[in-house]
N, C-alpha and C. Protein backbone atom coordinates (compact mmCIF):
# COMPACT_ATOMS: atom_id res chain seq x y z
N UNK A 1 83.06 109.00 100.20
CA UNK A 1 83.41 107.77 100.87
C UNK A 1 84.05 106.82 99.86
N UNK A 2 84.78 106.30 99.79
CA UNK A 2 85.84 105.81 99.46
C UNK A 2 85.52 104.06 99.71
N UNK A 3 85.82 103.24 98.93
CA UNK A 3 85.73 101.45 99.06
C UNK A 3 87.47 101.08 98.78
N UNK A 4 87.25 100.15 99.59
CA UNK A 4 88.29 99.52 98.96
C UNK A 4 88.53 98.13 98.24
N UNK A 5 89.30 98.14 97.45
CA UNK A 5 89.04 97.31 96.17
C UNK A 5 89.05 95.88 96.64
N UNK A 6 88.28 95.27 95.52
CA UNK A 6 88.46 93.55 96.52
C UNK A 6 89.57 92.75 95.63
N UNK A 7 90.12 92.18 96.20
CA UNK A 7 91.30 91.69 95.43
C UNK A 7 90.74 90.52 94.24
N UNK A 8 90.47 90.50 92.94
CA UNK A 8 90.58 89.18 91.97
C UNK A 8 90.99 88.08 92.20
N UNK A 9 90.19 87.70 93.67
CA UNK A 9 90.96 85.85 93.34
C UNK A 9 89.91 85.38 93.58
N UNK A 10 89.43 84.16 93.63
CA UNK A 10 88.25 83.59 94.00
C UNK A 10 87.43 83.11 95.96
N UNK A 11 88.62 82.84 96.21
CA UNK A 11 88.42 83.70 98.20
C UNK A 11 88.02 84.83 97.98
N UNK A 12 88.56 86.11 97.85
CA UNK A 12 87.40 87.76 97.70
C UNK A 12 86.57 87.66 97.35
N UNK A 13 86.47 86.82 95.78
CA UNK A 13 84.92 87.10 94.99
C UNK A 13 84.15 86.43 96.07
N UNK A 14 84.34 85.33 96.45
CA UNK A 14 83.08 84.73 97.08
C UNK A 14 83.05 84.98 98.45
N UNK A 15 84.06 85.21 99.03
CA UNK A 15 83.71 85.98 100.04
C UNK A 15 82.59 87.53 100.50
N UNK A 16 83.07 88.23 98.97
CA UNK A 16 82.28 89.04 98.94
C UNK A 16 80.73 89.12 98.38
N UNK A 17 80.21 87.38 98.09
CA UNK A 17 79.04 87.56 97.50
C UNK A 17 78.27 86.97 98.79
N UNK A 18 76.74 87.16 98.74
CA UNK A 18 75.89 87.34 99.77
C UNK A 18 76.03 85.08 99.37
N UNK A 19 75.70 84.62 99.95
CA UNK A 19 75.34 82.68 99.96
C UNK A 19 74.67 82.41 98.78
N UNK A 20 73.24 82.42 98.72
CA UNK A 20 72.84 82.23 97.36
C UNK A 20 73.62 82.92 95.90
N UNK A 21 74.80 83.71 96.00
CA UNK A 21 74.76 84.34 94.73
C UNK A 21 75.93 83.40 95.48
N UNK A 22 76.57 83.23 95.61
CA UNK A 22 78.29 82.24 96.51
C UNK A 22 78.14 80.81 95.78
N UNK A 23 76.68 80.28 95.90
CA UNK A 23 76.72 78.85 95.24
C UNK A 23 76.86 78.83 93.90
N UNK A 24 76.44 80.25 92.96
CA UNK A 24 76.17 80.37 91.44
C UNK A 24 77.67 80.40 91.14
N UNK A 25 78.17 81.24 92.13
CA UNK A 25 79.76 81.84 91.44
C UNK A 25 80.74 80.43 91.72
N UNK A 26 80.12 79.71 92.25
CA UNK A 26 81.01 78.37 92.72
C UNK A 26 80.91 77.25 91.96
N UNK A 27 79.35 77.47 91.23
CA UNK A 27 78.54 76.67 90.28
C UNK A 27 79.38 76.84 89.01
N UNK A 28 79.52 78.07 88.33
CA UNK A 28 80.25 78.53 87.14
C UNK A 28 81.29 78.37 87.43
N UNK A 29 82.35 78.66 88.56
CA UNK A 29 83.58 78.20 88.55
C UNK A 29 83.92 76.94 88.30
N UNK A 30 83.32 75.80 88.76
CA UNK A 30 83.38 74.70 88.58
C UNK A 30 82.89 73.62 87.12
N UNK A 31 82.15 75.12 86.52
CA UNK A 31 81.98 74.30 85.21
C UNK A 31 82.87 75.11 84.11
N UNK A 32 83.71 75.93 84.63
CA UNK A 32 84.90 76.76 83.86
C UNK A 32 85.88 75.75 83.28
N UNK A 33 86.32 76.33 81.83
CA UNK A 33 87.36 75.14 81.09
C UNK A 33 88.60 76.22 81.75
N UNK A 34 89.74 75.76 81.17
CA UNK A 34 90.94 76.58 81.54
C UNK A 34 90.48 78.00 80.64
N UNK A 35 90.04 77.56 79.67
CA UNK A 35 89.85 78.74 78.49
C UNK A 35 89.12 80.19 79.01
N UNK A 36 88.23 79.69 80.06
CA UNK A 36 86.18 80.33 80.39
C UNK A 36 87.06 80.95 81.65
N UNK A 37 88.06 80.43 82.64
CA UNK A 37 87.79 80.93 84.02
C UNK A 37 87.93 81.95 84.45
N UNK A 38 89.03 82.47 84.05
CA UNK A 38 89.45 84.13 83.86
C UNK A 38 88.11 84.97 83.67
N UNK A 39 87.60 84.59 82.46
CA UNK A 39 86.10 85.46 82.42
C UNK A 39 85.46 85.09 83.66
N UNK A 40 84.80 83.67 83.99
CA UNK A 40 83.99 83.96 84.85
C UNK A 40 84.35 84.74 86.26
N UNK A 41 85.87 84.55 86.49
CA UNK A 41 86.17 85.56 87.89
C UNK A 41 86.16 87.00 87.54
N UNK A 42 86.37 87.02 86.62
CA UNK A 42 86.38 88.81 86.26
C UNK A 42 84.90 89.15 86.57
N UNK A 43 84.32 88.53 84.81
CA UNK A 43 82.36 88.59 85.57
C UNK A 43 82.41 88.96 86.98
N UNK A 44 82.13 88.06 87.53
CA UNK A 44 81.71 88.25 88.78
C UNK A 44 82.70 89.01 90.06
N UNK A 45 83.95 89.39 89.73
CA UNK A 45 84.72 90.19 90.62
C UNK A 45 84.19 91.79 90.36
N UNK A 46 83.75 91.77 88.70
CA UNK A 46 83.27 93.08 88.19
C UNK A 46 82.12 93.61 89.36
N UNK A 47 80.79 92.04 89.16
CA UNK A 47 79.56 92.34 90.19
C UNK A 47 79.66 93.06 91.81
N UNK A 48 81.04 92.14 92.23
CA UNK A 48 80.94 92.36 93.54
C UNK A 48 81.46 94.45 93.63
N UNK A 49 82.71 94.04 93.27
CA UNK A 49 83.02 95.92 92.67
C UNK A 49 82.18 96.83 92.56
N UNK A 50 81.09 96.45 92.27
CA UNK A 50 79.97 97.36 91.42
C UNK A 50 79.07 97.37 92.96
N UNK A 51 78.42 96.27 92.96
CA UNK A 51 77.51 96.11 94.50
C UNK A 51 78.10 96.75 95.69
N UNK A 52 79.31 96.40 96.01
CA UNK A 52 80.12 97.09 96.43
C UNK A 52 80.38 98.52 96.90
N UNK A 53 80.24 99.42 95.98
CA UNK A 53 80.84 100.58 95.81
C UNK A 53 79.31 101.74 95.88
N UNK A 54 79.27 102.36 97.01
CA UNK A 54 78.02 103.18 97.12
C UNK A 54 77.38 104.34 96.34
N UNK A 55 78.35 104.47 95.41
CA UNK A 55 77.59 105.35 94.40
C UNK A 55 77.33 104.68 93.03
N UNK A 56 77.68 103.29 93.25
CA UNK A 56 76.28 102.24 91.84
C UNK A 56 76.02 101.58 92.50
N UNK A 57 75.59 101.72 93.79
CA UNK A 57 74.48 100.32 94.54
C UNK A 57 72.79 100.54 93.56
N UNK A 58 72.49 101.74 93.76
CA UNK A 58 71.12 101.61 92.66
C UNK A 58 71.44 101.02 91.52
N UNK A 59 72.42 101.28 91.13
CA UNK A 59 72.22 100.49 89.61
C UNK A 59 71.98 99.21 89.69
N UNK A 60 73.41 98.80 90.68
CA UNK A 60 73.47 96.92 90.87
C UNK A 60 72.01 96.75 91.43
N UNK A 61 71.51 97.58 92.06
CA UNK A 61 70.27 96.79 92.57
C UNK A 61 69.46 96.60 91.64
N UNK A 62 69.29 97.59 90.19
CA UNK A 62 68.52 97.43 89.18
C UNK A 62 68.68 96.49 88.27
N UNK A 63 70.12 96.10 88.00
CA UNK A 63 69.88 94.64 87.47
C UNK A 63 70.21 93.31 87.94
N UNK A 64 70.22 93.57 89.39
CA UNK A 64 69.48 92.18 90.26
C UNK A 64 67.89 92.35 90.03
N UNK A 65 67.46 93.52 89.99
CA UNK A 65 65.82 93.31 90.08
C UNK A 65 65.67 93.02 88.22
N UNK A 66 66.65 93.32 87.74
CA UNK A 66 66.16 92.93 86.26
C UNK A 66 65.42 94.14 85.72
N UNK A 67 65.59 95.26 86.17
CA UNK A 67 65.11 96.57 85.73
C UNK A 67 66.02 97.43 84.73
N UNK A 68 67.21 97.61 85.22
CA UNK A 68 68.04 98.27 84.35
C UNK A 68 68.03 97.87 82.80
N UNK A 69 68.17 99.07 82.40
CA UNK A 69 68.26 98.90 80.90
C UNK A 69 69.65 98.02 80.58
N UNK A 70 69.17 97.79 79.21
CA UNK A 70 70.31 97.35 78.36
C UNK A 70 70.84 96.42 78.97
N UNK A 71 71.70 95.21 78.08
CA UNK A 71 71.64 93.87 78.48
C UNK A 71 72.40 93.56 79.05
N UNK A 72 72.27 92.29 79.79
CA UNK A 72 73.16 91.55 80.58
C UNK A 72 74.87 91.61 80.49
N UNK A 73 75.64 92.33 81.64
CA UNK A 73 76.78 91.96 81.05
C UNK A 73 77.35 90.36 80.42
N UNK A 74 76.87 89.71 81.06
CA UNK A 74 77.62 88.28 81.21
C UNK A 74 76.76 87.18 80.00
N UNK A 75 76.05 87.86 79.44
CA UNK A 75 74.93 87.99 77.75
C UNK A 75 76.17 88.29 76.77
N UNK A 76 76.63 89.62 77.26
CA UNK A 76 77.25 90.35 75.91
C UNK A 76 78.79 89.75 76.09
N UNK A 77 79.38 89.55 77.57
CA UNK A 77 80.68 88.90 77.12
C UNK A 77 80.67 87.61 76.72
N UNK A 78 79.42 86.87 77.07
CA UNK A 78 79.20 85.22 76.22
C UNK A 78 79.41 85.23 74.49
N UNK A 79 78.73 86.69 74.50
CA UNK A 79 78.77 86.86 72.97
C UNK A 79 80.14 87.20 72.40
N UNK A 80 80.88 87.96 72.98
CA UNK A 80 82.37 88.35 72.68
C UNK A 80 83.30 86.95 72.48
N UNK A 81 82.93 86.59 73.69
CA UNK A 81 83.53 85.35 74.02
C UNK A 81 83.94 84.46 72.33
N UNK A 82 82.10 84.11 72.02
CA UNK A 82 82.02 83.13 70.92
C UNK A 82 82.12 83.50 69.47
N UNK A 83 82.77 84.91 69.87
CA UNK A 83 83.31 86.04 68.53
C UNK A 83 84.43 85.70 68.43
N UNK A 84 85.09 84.87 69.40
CA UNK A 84 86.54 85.40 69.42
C UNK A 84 87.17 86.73 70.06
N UNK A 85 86.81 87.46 70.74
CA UNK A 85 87.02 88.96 71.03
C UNK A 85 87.08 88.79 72.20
């Protein structure tokens, strides 16, 4: 079975997030510099992609429950981020 892709703009992303996760992604958009926003739509265009797509719904569900191993994406690109990278 086959998904089809959600388009990168901020109508898809939040269209495609459930309300409570819609106010976070609206929350971070709005505290995005010109520099940050690109990341934060990617971030979260990545999430919906992932939730999305029926052969990593277990995963996404594992780190909504905070189970999955290994760390946070949006941890490690904060960290890239303030690398410069």
């Amino acid at each position: 079975m086959s998904t089809q892709p959600i388009p990168r703009t901020q109508n898809a992303v939040a269209a495609a997030l459930p309300p409570a996760q819609r106010m976070e992604f609206y929350r971070e958009m709005g505290e995005a510099t010109p520099e940050t926003i690109g990341h934060v739509l990617t971030n979260w265009w990545l999430l919906v992609q992932v939730a999305g797509d029926p052969r990593t719904a277990r995963t996404a569900a594992a780190v909504k429950a905070g189970t999955a191993p290994g760390r946070p994406a949006p941890a490690v690109m904060r960290e890239l981020r303030e690398r410069g990278q």
